[in-house]
PDB file of N, CA and C in Angstrom:
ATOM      1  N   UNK A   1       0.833  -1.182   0.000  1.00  0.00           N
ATOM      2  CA  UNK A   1       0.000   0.000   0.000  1.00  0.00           C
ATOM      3  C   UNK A   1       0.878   1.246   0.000  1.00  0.00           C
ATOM      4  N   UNK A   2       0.388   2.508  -1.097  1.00  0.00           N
ATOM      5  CA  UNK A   2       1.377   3.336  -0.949  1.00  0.00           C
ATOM      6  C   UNK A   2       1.296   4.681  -0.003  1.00  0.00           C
ATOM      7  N   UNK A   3       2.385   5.004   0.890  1.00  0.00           N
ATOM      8  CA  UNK A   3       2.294   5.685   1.683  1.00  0.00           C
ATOM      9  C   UNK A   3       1.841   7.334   1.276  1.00  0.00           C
ATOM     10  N   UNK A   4       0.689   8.175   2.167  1.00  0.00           N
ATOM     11  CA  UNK A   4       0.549   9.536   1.975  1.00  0.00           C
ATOM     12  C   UNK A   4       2.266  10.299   1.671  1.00  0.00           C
ATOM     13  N   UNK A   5       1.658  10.845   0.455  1.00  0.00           N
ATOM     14  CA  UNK A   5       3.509  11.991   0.680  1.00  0.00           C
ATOM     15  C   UNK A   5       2.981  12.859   1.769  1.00  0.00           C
ATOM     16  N   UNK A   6       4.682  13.231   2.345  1.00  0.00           N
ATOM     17  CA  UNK A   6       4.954  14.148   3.239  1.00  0.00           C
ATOM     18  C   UNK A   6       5.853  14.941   3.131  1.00  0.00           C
ATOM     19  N   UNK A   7       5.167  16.193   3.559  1.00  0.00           N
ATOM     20  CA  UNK A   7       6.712  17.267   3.468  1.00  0.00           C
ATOM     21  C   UNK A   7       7.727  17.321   4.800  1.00  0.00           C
ATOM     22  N   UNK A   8       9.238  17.494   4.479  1.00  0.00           N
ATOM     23  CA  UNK A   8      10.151  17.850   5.371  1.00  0.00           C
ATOM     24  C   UNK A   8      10.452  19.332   5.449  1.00  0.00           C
ATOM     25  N   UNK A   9      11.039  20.213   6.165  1.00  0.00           N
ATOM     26  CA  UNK A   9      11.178  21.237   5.911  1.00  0.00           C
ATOM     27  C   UNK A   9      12.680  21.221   6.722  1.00  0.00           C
ATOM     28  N   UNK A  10      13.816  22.182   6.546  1.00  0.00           N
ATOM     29  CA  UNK A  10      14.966  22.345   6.958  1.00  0.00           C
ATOM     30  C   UNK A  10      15.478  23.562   6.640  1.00  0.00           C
ATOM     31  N   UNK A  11      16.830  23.923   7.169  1.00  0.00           N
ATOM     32  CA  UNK A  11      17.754  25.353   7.109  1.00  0.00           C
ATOM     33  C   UNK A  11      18.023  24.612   5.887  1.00  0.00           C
ATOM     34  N   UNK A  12      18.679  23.743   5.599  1.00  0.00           N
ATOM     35  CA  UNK A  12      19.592  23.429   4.532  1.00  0.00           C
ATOM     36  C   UNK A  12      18.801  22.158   3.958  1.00  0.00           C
ATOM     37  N   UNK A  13      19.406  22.135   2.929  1.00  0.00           N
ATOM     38  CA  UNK A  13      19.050  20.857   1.951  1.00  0.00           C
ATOM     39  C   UNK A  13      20.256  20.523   1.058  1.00  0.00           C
ATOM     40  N   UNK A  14      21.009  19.017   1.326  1.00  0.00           N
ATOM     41  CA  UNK A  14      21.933  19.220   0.134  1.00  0.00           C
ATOM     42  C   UNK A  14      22.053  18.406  -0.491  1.00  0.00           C
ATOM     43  N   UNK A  15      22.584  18.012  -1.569  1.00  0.00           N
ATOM     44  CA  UNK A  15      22.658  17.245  -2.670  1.00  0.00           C
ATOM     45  C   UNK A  15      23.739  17.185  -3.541  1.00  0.00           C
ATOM     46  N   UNK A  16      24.035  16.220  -4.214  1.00  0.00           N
ATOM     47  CA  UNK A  16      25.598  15.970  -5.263  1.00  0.00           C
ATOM     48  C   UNK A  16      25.677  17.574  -6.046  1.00  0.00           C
ATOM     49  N   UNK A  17      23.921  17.669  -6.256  1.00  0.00           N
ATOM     50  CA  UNK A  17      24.150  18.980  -7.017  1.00  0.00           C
ATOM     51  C   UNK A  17      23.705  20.508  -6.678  1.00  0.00           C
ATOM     52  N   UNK A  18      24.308  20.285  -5.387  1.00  0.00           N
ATOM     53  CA  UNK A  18      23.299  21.881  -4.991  1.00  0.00           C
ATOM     54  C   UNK A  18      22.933  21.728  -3.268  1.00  0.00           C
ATOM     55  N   UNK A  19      23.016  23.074  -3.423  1.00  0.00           N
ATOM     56  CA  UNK A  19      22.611  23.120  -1.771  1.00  0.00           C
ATOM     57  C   UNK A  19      21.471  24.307  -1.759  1.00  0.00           C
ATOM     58  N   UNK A  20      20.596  24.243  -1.026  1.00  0.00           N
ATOM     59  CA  UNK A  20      19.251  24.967  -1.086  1.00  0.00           C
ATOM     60  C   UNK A  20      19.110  25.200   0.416  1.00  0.00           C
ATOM     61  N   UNK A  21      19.005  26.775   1.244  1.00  0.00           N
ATOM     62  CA  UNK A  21      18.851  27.303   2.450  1.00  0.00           C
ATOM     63  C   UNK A  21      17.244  27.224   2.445  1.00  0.00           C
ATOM     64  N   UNK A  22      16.359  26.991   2.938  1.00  0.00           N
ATOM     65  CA  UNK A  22      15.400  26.973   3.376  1.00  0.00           C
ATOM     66  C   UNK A  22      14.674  26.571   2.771  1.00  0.00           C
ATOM     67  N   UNK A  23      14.206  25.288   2.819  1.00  0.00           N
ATOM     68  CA  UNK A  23      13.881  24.398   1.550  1.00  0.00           C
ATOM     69  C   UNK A  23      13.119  23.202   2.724  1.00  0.00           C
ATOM     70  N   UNK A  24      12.220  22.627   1.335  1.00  0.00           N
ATOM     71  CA  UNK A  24      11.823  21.575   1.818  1.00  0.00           C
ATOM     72  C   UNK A  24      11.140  20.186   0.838  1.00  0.00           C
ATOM     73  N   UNK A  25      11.464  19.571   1.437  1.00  0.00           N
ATOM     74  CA  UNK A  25      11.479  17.459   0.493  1.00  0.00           C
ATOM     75  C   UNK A  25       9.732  16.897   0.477  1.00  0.00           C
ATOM     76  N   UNK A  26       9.462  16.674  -0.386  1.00  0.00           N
ATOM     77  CA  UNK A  26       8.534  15.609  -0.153  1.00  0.00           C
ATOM     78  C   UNK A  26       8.813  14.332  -0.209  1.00  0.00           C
ATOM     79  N   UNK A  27       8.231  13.290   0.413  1.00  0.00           N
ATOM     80  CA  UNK A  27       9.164  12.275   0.295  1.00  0.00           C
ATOM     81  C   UNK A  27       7.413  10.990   0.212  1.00  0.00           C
ATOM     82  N   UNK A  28       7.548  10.217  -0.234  1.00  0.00           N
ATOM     83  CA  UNK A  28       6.582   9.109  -0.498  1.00  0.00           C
ATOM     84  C   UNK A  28       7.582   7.554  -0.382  1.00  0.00           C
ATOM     85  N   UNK A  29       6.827   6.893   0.030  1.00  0.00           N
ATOM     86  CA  UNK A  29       7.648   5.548   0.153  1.00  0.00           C
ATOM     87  C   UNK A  29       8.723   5.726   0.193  1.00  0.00           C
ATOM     88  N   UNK A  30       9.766   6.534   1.014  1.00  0.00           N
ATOM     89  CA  UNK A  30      10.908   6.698   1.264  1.00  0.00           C
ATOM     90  C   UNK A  30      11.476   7.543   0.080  1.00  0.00           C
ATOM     91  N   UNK A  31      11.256   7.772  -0.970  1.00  0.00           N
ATOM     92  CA  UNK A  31      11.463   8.055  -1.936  1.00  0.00           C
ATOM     93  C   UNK A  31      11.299   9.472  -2.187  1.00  0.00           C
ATOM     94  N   UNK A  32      12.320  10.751  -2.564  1.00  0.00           N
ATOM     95  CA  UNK A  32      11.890  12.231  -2.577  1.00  0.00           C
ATOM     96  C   UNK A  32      11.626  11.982  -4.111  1.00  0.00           C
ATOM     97  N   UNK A  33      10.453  12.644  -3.779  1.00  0.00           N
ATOM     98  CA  UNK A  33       9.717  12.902  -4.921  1.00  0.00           C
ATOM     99  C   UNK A  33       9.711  14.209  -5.325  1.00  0.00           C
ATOM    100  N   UNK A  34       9.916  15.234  -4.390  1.00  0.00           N
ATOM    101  CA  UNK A  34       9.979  17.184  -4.575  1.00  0.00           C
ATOM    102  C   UNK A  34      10.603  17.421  -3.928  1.00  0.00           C
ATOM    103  N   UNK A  35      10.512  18.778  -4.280  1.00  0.00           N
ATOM    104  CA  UNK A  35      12.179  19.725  -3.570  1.00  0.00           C
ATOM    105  C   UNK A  35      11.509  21.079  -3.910  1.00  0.00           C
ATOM    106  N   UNK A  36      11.549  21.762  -3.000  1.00  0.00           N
ATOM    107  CA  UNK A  36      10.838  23.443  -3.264  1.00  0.00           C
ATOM    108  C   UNK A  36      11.442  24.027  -1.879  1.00  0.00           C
ATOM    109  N   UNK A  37      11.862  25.701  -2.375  1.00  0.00           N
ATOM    110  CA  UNK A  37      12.302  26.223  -1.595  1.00  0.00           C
ATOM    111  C   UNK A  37      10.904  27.026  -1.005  1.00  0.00           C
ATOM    112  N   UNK A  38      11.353  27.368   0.538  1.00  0.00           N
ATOM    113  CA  UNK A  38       9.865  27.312   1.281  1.00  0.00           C
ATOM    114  C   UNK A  38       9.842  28.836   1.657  1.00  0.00           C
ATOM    115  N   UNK A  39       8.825  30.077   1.518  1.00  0.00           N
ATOM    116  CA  UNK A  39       8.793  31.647   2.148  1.00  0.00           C
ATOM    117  C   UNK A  39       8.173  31.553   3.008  1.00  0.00           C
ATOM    118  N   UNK A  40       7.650  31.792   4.142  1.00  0.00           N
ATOM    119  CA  UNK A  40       6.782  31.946   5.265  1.00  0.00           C
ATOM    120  C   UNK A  40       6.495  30.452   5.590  1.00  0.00           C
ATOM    121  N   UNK A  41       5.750  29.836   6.400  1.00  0.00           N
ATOM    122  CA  UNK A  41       5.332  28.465   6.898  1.00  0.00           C
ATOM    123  C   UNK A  41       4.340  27.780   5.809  1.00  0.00           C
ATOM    124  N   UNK A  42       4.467  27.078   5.223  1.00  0.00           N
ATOM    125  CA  UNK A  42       4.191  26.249   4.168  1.00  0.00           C
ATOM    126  C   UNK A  42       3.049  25.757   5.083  1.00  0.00           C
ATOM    127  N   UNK A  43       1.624  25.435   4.244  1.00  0.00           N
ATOM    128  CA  UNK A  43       1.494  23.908   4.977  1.00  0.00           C
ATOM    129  C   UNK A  43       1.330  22.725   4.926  1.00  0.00           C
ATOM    130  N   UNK A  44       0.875  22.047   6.052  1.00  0.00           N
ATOM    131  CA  UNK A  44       1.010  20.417   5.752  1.00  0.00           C
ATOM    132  C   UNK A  44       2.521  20.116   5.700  1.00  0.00           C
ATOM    133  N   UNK A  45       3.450  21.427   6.139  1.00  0.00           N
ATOM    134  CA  UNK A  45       4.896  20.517   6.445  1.00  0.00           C
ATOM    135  C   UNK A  45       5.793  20.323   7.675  1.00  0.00           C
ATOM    136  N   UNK A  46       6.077  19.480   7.664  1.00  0.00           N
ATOM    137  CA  UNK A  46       6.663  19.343   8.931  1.00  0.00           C
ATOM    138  C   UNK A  46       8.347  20.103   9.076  1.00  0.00           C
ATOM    139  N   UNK A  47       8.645  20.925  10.086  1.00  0.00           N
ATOM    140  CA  UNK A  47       9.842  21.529  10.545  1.00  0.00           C
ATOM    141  C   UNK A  47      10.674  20.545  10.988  1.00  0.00           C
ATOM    142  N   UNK A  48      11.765  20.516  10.330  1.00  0.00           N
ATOM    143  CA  UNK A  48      12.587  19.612  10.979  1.00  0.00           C
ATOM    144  C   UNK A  48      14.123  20.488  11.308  1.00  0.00           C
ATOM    145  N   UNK A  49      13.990  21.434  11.009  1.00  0.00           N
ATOM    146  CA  UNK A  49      15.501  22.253  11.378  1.00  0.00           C
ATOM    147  C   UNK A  49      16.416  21.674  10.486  1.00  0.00           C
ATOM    148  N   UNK A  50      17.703  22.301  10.722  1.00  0.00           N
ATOM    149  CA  UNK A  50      19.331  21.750  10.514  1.00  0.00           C
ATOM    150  C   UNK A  50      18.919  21.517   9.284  1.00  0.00           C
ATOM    151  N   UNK A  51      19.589  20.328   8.842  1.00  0.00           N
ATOM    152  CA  UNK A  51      20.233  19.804   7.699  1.00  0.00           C
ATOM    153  C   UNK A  51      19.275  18.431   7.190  1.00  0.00           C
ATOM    154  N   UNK A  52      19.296  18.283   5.581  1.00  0.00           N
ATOM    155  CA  UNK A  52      18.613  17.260   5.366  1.00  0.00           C
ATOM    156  C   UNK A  52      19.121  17.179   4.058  1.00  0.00           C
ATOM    157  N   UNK A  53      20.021  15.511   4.012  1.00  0.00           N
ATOM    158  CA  UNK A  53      21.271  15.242   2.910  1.00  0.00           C
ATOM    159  C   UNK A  53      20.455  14.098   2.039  1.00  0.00           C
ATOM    160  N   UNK A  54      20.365  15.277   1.070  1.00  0.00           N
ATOM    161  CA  UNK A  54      19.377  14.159  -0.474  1.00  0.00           C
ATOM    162  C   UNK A  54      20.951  12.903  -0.695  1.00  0.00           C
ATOM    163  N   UNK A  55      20.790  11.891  -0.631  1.00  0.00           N
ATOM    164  CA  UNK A  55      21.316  10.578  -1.469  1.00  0.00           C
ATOM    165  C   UNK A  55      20.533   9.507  -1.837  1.00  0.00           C
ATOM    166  N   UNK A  56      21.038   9.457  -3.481  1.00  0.00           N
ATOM    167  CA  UNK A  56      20.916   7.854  -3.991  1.00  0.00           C
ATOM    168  C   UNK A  56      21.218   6.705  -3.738  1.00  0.00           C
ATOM    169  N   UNK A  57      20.129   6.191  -3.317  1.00  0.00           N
ATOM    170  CA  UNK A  57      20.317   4.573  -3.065  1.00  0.00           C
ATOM    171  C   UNK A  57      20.717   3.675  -3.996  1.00  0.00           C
ATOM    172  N   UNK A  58      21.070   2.636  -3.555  1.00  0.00           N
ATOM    173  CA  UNK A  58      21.643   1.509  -4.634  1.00  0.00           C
ATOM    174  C   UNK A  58      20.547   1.340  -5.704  1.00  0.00           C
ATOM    175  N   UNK A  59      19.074   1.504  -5.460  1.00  0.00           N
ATOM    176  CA  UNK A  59      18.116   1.070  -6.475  1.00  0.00           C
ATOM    177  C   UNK A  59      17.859   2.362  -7.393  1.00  0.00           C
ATOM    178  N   UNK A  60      18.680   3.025  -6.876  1.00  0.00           N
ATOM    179  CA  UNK A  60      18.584   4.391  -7.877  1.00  0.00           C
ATOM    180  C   UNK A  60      17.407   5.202  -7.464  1.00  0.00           C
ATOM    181  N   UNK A  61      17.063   5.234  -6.423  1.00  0.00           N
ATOM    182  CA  UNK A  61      15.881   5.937  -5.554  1.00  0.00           C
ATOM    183  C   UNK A  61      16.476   7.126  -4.912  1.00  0.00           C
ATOM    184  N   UNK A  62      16.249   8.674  -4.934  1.00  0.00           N
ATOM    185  CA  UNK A  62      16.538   9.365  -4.005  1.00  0.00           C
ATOM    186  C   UNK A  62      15.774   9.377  -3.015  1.00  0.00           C
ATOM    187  N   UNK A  63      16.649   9.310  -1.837  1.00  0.00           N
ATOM    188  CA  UNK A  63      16.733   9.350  -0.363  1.00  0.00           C
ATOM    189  C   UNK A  63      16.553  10.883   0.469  1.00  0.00           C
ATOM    190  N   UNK A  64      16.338  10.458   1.690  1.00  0.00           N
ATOM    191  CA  UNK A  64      16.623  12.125   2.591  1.00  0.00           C
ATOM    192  C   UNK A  64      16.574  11.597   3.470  1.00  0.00           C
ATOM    193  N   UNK A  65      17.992  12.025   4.392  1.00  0.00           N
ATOM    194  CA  UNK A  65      18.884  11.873   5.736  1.00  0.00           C
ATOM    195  C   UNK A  65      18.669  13.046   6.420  1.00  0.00           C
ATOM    196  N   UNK A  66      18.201  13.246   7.997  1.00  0.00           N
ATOM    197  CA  UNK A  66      17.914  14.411   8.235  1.00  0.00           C
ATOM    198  C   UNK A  66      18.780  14.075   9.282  1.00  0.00           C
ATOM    199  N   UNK A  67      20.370  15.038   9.093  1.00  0.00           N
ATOM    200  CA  UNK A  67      21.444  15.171   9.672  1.00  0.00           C
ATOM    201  C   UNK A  67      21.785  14.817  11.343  1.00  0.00           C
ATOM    202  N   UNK A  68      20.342  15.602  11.677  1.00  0.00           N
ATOM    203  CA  UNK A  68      20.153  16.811  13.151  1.00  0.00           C
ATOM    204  C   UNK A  68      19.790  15.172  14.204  1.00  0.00           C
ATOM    205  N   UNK A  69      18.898  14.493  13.699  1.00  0.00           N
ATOM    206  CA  UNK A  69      18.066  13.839  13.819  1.00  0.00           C
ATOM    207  C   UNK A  69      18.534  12.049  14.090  1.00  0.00           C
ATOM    208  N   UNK A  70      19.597  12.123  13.349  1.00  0.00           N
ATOM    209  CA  UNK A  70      20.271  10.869  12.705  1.00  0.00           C
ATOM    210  C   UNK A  70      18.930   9.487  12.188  1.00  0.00           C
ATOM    211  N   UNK A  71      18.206  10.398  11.424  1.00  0.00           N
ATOM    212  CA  UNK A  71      17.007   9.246  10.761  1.00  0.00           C
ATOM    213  C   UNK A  71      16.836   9.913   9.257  1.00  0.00           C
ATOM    214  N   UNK A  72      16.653   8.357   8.552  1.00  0.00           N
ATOM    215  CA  UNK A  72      15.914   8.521   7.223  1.00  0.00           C
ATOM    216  C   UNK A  72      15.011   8.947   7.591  1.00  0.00           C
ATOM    217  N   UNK A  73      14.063   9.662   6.367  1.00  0.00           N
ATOM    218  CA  UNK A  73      12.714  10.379   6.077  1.00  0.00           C
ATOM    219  C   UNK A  73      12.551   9.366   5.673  1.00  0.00           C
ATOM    220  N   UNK A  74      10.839   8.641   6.221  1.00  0.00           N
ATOM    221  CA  UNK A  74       9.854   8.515   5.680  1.00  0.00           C
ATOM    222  C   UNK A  74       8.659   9.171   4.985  1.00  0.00           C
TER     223      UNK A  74
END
C-alpha cells in the first residue's frame, strides 16, 4: 500500500548537485519525490531544522537523511 507523501522542511538541503537554504522534500515511500524552496510556513509541512542530505540509493531511488536527527525520512 502506498504511503501519503509528506513534506520535510529544513535550514539546509543538500545534494551531489546543490545546496538549497530553506527548503523543503517531499518524500513518499521513502522516496523524494519534490524539492521546493519554502517563504513563510508552508502547509502540511513538517519543521525539521538543521540539515537534510538528499542521497541515492543503490536502487537508484533518491533518499533524505535528516542530519540533526540521525534518521531517514519517511
Amino acid at each position: 500500500m502506498e504511503q501519503p507523501m509528506k513534506w520535510y522542511a529544513a535550514h539546509t538541503v543538500t545534494a551531489s548537485h546543490g545546496t538549497w537554504k530553506m527548503a523543503a522534500v517531499a518524500i513518499q515511500d521513502g522516496e523524494v519525490i519534490g524539492l521546493r524552496q519554502i517563504i513563510g510556513e508552508p502547509p502540511n509541512t513538517m519543521w525539521l531544522g538543521g540539515t537534510i542530505l538528499l542521497k541515492r540509493a543503490d536502487n537508484g531511488k533518491m533518499t533524505a537523511y535528516h542530519v540533526d536527527s540521525d534518521k531517514w525520512l519517511k
